[in-house]
N, C-alpha and C. Protein backbone atom coordinates (compact mmCIF):
# COMPACT_ATOMS: atom_id res chain seq x y z
N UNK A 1 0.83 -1.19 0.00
CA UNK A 1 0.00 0.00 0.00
C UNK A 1 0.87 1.25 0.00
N UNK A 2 1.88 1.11 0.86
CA UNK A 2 2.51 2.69 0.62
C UNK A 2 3.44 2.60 -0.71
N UNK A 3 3.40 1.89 -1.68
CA UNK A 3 4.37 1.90 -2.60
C UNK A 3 3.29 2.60 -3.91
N UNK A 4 2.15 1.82 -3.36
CA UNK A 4 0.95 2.28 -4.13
C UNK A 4 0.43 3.90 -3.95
N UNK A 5 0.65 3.91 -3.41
CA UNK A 5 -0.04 5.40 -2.80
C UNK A 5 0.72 6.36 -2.72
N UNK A 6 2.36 6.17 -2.96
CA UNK A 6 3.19 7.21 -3.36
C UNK A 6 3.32 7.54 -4.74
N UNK A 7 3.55 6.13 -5.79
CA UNK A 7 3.08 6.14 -7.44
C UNK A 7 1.83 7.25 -7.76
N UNK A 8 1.10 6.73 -6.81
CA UNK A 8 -0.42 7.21 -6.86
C UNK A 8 0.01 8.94 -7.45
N UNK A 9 0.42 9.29 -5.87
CA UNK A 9 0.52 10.89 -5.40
C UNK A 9 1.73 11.12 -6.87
N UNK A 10 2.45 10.44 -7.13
CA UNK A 10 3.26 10.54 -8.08
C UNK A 10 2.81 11.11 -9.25
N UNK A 11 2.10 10.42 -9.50
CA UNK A 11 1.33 10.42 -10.85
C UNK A 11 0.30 11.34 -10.90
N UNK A 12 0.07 11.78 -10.16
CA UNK A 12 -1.32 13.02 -9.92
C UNK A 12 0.13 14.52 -9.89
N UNK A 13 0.79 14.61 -9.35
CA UNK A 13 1.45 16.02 -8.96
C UNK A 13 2.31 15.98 -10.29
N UNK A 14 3.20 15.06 -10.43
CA UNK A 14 3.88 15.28 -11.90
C UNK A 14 3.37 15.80 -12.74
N UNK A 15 3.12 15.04 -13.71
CA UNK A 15 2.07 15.62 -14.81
C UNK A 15 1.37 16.93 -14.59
N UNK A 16 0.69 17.25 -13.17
CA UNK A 16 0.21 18.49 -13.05
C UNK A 16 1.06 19.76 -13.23
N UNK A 17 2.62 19.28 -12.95
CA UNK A 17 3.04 20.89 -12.57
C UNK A 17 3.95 20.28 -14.27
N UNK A 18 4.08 19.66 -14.68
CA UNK A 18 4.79 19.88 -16.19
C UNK A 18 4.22 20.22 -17.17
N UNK A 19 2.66 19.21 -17.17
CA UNK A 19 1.93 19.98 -18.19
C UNK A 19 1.37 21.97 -17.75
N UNK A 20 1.43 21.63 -16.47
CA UNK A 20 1.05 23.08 -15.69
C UNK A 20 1.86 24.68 -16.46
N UNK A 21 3.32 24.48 -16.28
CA UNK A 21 4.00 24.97 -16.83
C UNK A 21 3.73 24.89 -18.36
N UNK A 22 3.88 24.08 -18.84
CA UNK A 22 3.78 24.76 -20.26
C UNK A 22 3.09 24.84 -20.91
N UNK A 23 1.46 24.47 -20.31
CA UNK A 23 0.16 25.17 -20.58
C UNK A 23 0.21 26.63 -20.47
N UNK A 24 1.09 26.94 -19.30
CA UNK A 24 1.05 28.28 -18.62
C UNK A 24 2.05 29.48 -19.58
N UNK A 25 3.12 28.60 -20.06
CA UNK A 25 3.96 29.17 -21.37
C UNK A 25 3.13 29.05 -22.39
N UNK A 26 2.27 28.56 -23.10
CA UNK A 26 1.86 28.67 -24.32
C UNK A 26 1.72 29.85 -24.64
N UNK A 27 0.24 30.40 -23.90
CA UNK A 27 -0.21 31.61 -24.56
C UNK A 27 0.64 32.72 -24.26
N UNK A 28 1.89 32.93 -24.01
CA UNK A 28 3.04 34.08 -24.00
C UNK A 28 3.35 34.01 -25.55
N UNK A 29 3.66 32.65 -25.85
CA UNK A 29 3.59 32.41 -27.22
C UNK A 29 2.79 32.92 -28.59
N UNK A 30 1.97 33.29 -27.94
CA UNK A 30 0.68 33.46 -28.77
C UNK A 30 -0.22 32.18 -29.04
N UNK A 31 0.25 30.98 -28.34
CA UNK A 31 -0.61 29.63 -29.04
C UNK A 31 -1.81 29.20 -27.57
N UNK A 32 -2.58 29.46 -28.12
CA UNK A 32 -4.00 29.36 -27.55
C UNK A 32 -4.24 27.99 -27.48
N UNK A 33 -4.21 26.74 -26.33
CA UNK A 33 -4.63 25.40 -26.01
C UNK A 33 -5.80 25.26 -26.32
N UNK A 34 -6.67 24.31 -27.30
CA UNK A 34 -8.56 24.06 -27.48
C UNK A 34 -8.64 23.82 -26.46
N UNK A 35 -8.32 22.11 -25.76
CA UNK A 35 -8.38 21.89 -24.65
C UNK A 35 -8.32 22.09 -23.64
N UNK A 36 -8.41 23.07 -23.01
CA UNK A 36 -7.83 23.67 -21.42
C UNK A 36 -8.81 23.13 -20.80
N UNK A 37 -10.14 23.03 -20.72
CA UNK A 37 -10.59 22.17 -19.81
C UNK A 37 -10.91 20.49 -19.60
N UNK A 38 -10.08 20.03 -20.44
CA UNK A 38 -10.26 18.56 -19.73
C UNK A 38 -8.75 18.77 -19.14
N UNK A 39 -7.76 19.44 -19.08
CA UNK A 39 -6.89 19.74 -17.97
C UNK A 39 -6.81 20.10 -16.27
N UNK A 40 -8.45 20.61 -16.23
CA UNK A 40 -8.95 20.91 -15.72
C UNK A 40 -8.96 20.10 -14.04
N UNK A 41 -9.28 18.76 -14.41
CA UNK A 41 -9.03 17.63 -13.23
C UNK A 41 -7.45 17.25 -12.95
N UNK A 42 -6.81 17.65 -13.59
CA UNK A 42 -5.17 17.29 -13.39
C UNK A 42 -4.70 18.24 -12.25
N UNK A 43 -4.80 19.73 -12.95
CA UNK A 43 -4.70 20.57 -12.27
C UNK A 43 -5.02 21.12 -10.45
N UNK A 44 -6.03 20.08 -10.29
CA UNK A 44 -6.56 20.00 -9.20
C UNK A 44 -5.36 19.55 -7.81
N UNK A 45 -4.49 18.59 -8.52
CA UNK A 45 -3.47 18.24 -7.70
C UNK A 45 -1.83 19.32 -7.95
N UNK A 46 -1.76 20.63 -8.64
CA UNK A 46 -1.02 20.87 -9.04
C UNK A 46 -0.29 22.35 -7.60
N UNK A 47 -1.11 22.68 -6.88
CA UNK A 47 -1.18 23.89 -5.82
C UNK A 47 -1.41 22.98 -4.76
N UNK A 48 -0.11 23.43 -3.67
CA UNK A 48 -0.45 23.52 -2.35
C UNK A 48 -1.87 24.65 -1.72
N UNK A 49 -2.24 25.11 -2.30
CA UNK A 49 -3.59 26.08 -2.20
C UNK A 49 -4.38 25.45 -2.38
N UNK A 50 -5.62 24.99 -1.69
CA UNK A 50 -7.07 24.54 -2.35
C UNK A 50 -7.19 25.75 -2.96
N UNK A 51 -8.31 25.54 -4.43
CA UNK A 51 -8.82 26.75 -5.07
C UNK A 51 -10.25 26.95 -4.09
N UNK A 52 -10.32 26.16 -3.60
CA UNK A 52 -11.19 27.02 -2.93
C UNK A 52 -11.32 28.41 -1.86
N UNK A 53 -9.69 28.46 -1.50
CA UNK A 53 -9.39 29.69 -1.06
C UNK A 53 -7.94 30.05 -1.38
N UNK A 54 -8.09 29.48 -2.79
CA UNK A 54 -7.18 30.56 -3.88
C UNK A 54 -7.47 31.89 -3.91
N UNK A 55 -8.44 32.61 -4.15
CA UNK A 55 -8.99 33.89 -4.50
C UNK A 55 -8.51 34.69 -3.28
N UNK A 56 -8.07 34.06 -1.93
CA UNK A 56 -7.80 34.85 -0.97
C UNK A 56 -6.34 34.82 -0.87
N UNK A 57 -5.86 34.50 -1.42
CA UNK A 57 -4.14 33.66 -1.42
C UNK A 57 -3.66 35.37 -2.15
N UNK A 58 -2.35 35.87 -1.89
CA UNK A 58 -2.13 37.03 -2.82
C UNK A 58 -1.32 36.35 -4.11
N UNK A 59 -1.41 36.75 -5.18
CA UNK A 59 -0.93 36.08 -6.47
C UNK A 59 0.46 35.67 -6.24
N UNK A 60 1.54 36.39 -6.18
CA UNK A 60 2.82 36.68 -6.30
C UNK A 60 2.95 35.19 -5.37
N UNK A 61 2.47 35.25 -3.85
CA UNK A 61 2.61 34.37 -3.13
C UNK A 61 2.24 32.55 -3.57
N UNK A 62 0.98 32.30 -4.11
CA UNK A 62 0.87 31.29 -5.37
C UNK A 62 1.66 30.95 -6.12
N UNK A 63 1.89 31.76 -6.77
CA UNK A 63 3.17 31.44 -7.87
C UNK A 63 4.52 31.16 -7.32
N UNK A 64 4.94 31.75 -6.19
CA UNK A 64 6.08 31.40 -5.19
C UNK A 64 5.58 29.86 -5.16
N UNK A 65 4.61 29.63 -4.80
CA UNK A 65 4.17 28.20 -3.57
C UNK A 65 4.43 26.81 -5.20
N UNK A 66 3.88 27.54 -6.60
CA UNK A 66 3.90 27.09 -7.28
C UNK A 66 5.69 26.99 -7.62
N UNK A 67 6.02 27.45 -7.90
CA UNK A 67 7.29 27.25 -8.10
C UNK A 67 8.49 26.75 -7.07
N UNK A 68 8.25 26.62 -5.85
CA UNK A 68 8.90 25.84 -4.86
C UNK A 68 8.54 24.48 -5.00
N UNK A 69 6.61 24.20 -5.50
CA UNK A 69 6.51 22.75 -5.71
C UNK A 69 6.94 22.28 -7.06
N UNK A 70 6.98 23.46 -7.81
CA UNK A 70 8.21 23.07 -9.28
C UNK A 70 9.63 22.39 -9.17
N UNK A 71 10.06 22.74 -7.93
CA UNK A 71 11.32 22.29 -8.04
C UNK A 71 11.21 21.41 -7.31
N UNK A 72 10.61 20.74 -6.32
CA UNK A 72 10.27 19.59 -5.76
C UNK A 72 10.13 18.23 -6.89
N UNK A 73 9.11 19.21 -7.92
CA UNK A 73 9.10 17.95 -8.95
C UNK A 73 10.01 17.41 -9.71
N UNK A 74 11.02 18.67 -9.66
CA UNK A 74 12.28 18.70 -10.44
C UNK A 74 13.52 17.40 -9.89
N UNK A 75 13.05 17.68 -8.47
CA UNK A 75 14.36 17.17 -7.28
C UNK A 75 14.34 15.35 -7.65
N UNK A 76 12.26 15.17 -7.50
CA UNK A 76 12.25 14.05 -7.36
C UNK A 76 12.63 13.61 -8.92
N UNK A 77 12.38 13.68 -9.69
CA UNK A 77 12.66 13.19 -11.28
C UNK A 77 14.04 13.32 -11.15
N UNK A 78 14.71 13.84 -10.60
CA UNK A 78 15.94 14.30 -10.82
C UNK A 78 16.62 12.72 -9.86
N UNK A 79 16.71 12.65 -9.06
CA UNK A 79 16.34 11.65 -7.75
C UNK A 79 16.01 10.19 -8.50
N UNK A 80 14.53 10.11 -8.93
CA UNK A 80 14.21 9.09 -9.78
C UNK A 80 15.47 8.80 -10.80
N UNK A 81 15.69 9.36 -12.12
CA UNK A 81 16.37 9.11 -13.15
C UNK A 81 17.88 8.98 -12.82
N UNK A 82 18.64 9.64 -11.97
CA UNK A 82 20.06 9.53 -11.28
C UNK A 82 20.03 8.81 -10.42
N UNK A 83 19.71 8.54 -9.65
CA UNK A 83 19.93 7.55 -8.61
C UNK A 83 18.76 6.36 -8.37
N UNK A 84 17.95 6.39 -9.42
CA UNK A 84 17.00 5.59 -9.17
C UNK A 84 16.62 5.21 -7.66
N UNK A 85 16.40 5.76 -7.40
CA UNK A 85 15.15 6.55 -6.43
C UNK A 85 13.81 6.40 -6.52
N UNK A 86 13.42 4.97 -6.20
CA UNK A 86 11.80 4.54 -6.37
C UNK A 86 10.97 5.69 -5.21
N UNK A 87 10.62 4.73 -3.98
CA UNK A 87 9.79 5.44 -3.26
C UNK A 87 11.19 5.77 -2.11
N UNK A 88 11.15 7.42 -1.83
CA UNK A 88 11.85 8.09 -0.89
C UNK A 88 11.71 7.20 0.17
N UNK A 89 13.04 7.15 1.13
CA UNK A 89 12.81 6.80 2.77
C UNK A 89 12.29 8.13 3.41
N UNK A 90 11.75 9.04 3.10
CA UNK A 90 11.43 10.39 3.79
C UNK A 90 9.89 10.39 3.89
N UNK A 91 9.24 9.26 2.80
CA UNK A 91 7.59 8.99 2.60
C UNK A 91 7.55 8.03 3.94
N UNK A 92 7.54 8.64 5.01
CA UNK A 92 6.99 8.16 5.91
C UNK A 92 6.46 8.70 7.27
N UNK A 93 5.60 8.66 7.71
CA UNK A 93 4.88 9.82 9.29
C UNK A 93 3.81 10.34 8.79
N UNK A 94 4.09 11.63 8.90
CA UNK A 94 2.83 12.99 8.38
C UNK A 94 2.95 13.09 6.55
N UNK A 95 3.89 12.60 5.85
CA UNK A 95 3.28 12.56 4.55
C UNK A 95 2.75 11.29 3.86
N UNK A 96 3.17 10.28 4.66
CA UNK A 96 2.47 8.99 4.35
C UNK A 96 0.63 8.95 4.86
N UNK A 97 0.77 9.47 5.85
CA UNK A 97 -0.73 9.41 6.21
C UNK A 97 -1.54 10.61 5.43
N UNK A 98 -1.12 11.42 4.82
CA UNK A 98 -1.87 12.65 3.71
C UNK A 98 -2.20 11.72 2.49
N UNK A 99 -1.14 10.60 2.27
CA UNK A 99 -1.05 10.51 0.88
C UNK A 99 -1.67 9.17 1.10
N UNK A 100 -2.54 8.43 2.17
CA UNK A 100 -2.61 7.33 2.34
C UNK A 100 -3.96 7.95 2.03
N UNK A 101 -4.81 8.75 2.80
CA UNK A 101 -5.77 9.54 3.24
C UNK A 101 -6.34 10.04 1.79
N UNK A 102 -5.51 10.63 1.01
CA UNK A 102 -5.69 11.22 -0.44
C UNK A 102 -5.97 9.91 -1.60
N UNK A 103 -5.25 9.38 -1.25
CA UNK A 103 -5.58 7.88 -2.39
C UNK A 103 -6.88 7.03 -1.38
N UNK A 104 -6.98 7.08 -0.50
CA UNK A 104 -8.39 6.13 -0.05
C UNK A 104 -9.60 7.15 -0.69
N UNK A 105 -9.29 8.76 -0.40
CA UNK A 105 -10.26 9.35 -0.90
C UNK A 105 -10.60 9.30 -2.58
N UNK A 106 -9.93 9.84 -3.45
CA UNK A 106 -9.77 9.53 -4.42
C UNK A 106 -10.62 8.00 -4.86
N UNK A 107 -10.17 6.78 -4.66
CA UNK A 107 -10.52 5.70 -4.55
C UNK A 107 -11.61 5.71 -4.21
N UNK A 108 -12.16 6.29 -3.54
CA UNK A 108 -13.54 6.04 -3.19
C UNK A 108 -14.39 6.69 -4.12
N UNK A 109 -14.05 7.97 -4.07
CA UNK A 109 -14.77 9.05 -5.12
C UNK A 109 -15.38 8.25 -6.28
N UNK A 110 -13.97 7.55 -7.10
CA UNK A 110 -14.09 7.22 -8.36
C UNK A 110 -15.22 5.44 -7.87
N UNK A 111 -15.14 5.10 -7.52
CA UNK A 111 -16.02 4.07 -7.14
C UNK A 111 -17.32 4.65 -7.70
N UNK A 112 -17.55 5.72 -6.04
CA UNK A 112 -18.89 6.37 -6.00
C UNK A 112 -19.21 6.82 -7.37
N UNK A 113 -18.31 7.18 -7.98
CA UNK A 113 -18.61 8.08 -9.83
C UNK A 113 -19.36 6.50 -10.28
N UNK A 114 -18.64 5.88 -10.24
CA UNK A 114 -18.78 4.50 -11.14
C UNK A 114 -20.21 4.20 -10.80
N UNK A 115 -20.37 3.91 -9.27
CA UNK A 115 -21.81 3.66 -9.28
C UNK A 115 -22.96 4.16 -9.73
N UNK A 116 -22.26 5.55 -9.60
CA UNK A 116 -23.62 6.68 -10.07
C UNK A 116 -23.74 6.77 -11.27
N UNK A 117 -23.30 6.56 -11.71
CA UNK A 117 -22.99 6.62 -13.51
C UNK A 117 -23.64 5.06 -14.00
N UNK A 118 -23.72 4.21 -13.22
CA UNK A 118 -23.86 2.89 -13.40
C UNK A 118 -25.81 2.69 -13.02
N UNK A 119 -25.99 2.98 -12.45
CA UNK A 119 -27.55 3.35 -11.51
C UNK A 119 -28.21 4.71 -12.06
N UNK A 120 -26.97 5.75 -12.36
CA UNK A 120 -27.83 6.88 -13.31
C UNK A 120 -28.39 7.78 -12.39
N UNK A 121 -28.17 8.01 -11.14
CA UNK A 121 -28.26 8.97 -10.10
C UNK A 121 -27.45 9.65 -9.60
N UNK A 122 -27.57 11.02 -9.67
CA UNK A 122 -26.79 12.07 -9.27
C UNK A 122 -25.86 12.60 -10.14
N UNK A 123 -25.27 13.45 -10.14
CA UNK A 123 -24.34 14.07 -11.05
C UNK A 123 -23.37 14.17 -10.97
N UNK A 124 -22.45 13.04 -9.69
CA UNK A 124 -21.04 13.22 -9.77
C UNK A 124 -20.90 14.71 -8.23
N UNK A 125 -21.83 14.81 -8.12
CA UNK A 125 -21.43 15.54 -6.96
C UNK A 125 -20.80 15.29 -5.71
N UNK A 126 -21.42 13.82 -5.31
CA UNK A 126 -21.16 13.16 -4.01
C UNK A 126 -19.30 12.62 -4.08
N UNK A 127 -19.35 12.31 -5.80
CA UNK A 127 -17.87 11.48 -5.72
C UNK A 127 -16.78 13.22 -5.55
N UNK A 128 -17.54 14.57 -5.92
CA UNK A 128 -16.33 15.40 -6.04
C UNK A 128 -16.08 15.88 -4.32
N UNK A 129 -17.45 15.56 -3.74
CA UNK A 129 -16.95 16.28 -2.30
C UNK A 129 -15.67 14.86 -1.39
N UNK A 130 -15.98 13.70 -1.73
CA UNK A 130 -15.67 12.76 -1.06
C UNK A 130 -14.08 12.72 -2.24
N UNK A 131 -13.94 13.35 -3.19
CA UNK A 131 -12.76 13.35 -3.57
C UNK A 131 -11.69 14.82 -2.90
N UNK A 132 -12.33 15.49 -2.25
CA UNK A 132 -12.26 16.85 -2.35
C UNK A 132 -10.84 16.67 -0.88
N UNK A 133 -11.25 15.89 0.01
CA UNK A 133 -9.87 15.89 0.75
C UNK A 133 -8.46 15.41 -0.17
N UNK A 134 -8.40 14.74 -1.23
CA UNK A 134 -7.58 14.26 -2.00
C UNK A 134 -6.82 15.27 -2.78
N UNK A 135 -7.77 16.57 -3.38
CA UNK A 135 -6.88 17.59 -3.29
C UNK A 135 -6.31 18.78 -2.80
N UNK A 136 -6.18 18.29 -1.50
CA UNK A 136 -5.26 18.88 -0.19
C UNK A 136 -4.23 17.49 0.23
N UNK A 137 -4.52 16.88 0.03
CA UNK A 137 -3.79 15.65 1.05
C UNK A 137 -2.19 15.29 -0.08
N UNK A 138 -2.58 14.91 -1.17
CA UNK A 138 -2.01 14.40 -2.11
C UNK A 138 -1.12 15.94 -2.50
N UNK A 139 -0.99 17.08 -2.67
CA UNK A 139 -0.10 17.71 -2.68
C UNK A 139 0.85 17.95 -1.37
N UNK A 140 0.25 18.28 -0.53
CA UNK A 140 1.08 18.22 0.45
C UNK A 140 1.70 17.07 1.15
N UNK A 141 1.16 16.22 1.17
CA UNK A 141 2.03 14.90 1.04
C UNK A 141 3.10 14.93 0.10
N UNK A 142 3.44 15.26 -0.94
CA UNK A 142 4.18 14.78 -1.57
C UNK A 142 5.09 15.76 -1.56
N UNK A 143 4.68 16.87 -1.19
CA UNK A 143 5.64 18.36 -0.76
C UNK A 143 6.49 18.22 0.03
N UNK A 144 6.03 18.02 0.96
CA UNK A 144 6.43 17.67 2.65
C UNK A 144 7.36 15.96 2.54
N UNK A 145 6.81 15.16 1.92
CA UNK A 145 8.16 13.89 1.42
C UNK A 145 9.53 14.42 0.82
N UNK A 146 9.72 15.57 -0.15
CA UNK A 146 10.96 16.09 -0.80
C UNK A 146 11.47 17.05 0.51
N UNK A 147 10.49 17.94 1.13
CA UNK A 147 10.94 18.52 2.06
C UNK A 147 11.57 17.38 3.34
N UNK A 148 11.23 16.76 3.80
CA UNK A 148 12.16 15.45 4.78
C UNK A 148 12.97 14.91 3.81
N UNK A 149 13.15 14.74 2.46
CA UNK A 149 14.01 13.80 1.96
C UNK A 149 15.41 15.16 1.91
N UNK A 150 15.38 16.32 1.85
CA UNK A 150 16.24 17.19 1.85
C UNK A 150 16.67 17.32 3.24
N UNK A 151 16.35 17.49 4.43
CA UNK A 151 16.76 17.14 5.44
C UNK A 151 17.94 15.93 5.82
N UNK A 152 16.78 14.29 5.39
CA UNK A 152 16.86 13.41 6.14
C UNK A 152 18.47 12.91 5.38
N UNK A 153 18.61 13.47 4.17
CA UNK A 153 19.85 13.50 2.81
C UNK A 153 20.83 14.20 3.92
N UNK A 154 20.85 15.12 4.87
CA UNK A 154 21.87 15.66 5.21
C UNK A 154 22.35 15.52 6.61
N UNK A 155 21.70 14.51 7.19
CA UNK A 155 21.90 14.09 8.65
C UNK A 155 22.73 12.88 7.68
């Protein structure tokens, strides 16, 4: 389970802050993405900020928070591909239980989607609130793992 559930968190924050970034470079470019919203659910794992009190967050400060978890993503790929570096010895305590917590939620959500979608009741609402701890848990879990693995690297 925790090998599972770090892949998990893996695979949700990566992709978010790479495609994040250069979704976010395009239109400097001038090239306008069709798709921006089925990106939409990726993104969800990409900010230590819930958007739900993004709007109160000051910008400058976001983009800081965003770019400190940029280089986190950087550390671990970096980590992964050089030293092959599966799952950190630092994924363990207070970010194992976020990221344990974030994948049971998640997991469940998508169940609940399945059923409802399967039975034809409801609109997916029940699976987004019962997914909704997953995007808080699963970023900061995986924040807070590079943050102890930078530490635990220097003891």
């Amino acid at each position: 389970m925790r090998t599972f559930s770090y892949w998990l968190c893996f695979a949700l924050v990566v992709p978010a802050h790479v495609l994040g970034l250069l979704l976010a470079l395009l239109p400097l470019g001038g090239i306008v993405f069709p798709g921006w919203s089925l990106f939409e659910l990726l993104f969800l794992f990409s900010s230590l900020i819930p958007r739900i009190v993004a709007q109160s967050v000051p910008y400058i400060l976001a983009w800081l928070l965003y770019l400190v978890m940029l280089a986190s993503v950087a550390h671990r790929l970096w980590l992964f591909y050089a030293r092959g570096e599966r799952v950190p010895p630092s994924y363990a305590g207070l970010p194992l239980v976020l990221c344990y917590l974030g994948a049971v939620s998640l997991l469940v959500a998508i169940v609940v989607l399945v059923l409802s979608s399967v039975y034809q009741t409801g609109y997916g609402f029940l699976s987004a609130m019962i997914a909704f701890p997953a995007t808080i848990c699963i970023p900061w879990g995986f924040f807070l793992t590079e943050l102890l693995s930078f530490r635990k690297r220097n003891t």
